[in-house]
Protein backbone atom coordinates (compact mmCIF):
# COMPACT_ATOMS: atom_id res chain seq x y z
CA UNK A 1 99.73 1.52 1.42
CA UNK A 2 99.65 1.77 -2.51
CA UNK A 3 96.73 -0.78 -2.32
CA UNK A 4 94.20 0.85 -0.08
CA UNK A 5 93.08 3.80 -1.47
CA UNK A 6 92.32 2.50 -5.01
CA UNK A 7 91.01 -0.47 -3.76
CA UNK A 8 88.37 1.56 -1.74
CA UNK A 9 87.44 2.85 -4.59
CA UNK A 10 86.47 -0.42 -6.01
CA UNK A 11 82.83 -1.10 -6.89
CA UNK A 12 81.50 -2.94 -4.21
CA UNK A 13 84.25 -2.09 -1.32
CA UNK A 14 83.23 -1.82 1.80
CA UNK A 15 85.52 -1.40 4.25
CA UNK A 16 89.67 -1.96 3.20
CA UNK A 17 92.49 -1.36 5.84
CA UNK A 18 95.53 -1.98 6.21
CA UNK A 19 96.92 -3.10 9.65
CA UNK A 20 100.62 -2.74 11.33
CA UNK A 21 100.63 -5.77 14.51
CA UNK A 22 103.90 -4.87 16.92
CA UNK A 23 105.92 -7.68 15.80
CA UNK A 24 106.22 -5.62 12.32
CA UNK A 25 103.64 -8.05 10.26
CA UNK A 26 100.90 -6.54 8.23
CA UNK A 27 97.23 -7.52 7.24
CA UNK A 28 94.85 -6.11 5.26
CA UNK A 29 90.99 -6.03 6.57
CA UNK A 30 88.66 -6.16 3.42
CA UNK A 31 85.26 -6.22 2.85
CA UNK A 32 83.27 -6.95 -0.10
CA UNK A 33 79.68 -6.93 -0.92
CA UNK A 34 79.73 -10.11 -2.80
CA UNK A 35 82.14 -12.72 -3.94
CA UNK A 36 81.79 -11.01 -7.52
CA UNK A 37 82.97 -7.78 -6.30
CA UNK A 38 86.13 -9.58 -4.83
CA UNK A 39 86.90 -11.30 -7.84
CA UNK A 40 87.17 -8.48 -9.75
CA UNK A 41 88.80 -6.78 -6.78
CA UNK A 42 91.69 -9.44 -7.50
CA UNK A 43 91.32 -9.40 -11.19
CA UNK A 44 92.93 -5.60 -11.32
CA UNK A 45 96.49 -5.08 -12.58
CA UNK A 46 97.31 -3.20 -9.16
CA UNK A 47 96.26 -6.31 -7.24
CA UNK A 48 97.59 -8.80 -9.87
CA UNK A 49 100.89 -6.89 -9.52
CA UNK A 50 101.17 -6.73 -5.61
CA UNK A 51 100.45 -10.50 -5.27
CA UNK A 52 103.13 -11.09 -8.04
CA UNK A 53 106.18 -9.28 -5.95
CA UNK A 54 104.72 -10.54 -2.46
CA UNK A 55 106.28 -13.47 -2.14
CA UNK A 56 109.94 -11.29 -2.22
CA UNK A 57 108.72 -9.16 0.68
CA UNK A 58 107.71 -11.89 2.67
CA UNK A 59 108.45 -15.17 4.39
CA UNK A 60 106.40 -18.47 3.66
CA UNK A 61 103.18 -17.83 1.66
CA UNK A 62 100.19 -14.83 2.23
CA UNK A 63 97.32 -16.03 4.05
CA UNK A 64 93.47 -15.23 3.52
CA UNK A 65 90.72 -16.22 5.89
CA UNK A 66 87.47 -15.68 4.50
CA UNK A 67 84.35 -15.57 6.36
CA UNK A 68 80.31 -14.18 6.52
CA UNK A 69 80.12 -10.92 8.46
CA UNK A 70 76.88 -11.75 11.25
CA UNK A 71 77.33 -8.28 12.74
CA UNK A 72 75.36 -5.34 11.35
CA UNK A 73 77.10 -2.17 10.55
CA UNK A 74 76.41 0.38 13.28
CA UNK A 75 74.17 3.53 11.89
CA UNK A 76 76.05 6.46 10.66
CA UNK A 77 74.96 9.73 12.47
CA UNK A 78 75.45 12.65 10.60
C-alpha cells in the first residue's frame, strides 16, 4: 500500500492499483502514458527500494506483463 499513493502522483500516472486475488497474492495494475514516464516511475528511491526487499516477501521472482491498452477510457461525467 506504501507504493500507490505516491506513485499516483507520478507525472504521467494514469491509473495505479493495487490488487488482493483470494489465494492471498497481490498485483499491482499500472498505467503509464509513455514508456518514459515508467522509467522514471522505476527510477524513484520508493520504487528502487520496494523492488530491493521484494524478493524477501515473496516466493520465486516478480512478474511484469506489459502490453498496449486498445480500449478507450470511458468519459468522465461530472
Amino acid at each position: 500500500m506504501d507504493l500507490v499513493e505516491p506513485s499516483r502522483g507520478h507525472e504521467g500516472n494514469l491509473q495505479y492499483h493495487l490488487h488482493e486475488q483470494e489465494d492471498g497474492r497481490f498485483f499491482l495494475y499500472e498505467v503509464w502514458r509513455s514508456q518514459e514516464d515508467l522509467d522514471r516511475h522505476n527510477a524513484t528511491p520508493l520504487l528502487r527500494a520496494f523492488m530491493d526487499e521484494v524478493s524477501e516477501h515473496i516466493e520465486g521472482a516478480p512478474e511484469a506483463y506489459f502490453g498496449e491498452m486498445r480500449s478507450p477510457y470511458p468519459a468522465i461525467v461530472a
